[in-house]
N, C-alpha and C. Protein backbone atom coordinates (compact mmCIF):
# COMPACT_ATOMS: atom_id res chain seq x y z
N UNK A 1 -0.51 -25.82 -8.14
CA UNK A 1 0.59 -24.91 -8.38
C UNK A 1 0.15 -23.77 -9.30
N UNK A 2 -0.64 -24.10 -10.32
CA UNK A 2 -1.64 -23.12 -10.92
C UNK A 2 -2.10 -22.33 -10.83
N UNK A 3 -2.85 -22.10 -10.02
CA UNK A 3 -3.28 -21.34 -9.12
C UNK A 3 -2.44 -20.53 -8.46
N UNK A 4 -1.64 -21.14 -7.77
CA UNK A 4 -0.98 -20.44 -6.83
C UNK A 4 0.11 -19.27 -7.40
N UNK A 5 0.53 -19.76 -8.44
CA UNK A 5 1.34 -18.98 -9.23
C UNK A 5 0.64 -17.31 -10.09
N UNK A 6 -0.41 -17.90 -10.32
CA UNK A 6 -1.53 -16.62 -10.77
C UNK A 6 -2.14 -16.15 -9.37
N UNK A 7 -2.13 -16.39 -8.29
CA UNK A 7 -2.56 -15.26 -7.22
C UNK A 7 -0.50 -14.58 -7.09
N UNK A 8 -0.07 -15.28 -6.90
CA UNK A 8 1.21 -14.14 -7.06
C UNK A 8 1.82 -13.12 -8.12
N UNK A 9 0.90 -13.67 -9.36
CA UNK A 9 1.54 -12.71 -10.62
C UNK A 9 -0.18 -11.39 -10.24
N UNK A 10 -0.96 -11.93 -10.11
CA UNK A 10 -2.14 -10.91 -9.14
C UNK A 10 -2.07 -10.19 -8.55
N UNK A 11 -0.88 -10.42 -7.30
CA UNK A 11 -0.81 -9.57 -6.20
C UNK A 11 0.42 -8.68 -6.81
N UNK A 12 1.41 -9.14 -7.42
CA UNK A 12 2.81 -8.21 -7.41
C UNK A 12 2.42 -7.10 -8.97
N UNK A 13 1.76 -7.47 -10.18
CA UNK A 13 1.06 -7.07 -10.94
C UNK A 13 -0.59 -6.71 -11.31
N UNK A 14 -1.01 -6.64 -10.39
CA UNK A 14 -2.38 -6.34 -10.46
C UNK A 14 -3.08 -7.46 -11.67
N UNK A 15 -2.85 -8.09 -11.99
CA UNK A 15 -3.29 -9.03 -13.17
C UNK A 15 -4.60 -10.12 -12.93
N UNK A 16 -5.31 -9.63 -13.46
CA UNK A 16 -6.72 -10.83 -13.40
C UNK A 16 -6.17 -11.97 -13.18
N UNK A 17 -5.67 -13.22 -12.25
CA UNK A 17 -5.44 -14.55 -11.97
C UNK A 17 -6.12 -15.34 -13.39
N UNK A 18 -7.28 -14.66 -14.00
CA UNK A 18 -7.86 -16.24 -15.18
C UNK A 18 -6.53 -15.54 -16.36
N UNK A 19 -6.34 -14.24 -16.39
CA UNK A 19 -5.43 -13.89 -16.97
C UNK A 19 -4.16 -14.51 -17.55
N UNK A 20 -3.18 -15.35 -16.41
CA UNK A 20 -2.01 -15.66 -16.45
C UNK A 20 -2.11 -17.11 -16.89
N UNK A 21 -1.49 -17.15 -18.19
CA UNK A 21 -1.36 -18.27 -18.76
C UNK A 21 0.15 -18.69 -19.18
N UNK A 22 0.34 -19.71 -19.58
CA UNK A 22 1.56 -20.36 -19.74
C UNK A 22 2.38 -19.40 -20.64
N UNK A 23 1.76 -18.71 -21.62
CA UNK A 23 2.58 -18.17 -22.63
C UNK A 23 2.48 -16.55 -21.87
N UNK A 24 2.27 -15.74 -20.74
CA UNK A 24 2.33 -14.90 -20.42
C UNK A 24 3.82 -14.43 -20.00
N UNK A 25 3.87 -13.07 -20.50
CA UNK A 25 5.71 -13.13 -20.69
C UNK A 25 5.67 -11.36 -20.22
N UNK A 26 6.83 -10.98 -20.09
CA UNK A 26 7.32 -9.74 -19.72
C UNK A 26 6.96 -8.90 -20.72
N UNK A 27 6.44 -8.82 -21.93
CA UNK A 27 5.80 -8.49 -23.15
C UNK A 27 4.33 -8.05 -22.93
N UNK A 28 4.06 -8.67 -22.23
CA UNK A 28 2.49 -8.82 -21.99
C UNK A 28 1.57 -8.05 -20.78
N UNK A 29 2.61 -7.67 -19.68
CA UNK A 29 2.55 -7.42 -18.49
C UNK A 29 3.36 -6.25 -18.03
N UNK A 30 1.89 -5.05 -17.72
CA UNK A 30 2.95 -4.14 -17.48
C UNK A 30 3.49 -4.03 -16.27
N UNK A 31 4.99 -3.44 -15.66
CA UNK A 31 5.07 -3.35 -14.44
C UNK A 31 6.21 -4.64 -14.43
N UNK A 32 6.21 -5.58 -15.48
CA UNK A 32 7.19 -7.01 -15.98
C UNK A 32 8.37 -6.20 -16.08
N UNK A 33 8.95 -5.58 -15.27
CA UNK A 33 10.67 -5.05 -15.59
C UNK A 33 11.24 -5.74 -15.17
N UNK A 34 12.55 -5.20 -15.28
CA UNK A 34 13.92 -5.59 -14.27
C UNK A 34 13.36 -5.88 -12.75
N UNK A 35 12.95 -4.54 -12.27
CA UNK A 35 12.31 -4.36 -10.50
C UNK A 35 11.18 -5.35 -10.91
N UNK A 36 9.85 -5.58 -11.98
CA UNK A 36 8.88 -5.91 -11.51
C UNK A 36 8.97 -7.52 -11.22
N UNK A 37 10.43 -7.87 -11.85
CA UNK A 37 11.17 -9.32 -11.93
C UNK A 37 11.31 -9.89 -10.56
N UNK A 38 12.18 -8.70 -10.16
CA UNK A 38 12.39 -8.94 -8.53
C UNK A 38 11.39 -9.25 -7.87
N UNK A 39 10.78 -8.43 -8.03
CA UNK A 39 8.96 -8.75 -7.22
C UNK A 39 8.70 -10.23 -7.28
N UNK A 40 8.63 -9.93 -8.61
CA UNK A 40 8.05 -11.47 -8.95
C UNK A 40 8.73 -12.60 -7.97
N UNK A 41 10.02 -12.72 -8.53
CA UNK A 41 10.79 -13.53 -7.85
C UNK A 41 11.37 -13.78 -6.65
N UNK A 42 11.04 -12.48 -5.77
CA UNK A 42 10.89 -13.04 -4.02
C UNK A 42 9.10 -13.02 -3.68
N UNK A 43 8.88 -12.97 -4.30
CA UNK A 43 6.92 -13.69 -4.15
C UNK A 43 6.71 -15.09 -4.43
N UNK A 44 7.64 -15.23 -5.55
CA UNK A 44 7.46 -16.95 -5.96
C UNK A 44 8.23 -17.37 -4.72
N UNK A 45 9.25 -17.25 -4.08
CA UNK A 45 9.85 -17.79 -3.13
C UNK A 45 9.79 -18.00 -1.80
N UNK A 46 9.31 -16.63 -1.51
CA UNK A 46 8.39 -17.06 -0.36
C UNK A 46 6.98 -17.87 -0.42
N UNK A 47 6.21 -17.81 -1.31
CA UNK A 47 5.10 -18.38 -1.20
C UNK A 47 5.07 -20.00 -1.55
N UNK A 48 6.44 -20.28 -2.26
CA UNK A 48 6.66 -21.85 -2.27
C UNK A 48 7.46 -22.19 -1.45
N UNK A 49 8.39 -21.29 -0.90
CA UNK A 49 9.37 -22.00 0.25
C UNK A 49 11.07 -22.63 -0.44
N UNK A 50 11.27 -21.55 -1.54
CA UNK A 50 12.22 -21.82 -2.27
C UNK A 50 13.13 -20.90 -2.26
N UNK A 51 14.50 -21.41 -3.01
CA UNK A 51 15.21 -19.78 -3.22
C UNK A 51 16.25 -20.40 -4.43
N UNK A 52 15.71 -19.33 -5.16
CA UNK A 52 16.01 -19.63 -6.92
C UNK A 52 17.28 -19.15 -6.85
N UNK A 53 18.32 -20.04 -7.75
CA UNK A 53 19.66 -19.57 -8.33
C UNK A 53 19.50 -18.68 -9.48
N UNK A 54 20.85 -17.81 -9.54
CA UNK A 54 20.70 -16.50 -10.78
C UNK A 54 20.31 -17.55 -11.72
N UNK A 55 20.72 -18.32 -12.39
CA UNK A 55 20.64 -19.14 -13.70
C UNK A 55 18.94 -19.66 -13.86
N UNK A 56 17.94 -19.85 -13.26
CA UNK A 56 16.76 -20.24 -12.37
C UNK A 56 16.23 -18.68 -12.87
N UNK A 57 16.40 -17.39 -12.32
CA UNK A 57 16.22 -16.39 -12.00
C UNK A 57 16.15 -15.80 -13.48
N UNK A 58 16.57 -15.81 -14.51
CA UNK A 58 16.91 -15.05 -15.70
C UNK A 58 16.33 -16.06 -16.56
N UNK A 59 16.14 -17.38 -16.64
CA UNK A 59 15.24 -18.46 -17.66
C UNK A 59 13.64 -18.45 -17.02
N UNK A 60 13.37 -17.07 -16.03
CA UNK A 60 11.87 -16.89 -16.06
C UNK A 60 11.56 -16.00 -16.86
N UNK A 61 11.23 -16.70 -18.17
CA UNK A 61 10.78 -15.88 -19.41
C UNK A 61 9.57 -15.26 -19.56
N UNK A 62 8.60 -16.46 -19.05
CA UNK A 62 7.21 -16.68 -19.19
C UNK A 62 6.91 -17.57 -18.45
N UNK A 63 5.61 -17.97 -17.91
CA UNK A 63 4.89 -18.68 -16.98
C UNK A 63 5.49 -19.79 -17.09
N UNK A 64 5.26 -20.30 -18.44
CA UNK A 64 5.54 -21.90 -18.64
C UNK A 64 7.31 -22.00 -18.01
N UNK A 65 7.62 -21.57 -18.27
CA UNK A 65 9.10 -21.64 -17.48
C UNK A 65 9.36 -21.56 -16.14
N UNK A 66 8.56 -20.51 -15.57
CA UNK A 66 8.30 -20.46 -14.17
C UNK A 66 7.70 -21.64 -13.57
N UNK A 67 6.72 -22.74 -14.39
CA UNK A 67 6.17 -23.70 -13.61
C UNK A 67 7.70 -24.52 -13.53
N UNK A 68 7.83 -24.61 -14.92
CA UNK A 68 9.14 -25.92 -15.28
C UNK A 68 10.04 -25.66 -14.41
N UNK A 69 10.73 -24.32 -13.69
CA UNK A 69 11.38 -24.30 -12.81
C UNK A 69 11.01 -24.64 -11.39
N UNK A 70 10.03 -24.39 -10.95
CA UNK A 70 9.45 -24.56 -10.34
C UNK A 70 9.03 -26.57 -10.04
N UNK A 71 8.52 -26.91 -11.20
CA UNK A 71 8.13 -28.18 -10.98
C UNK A 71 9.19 -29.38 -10.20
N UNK A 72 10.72 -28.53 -11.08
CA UNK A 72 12.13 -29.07 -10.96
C UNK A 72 12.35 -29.10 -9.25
N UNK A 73 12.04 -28.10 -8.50
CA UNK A 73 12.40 -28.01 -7.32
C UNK A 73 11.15 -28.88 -6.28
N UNK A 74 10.10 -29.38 -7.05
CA UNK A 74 9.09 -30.48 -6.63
C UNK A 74 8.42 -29.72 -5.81
């Protein structure tokens, strides 16, 4: 899942994949807006086969949250 999550923060942010670590946050990352959110979050969804609720959608703070949400949906 590791992996997979850093080739999508890669592709929608240009970001080195060894780059993206658990504590990587909208702070850290440029292009991390409102829109670069969106990105984010129909990339995570298609590429896992999910579809995140608003509440899901707004507690992606930082990576580590993105897995934990993520892990939740198995």
């Amino acid at each position: 899942m590791d992996r997979r999550i850093a080739e999508v923060f890669s592709e929608v942010f240009q970001v080195p994949p060894e780059q993206v670590t658990d504590s990587l946050s909208p702070q850290d990352v440029t292009g991390w807006d409102s829109l670069g959110h969106v990105r984010l979050v129909t990339q995570l969804q298609e590429q896992f086969g999910v579809e995140f609720d608003v509440d899901e959608i707004m507690r992606m703070e930082n990576v580590a949250e993105i897995k934990k949400i993520l892990a939740a949906r198995g």
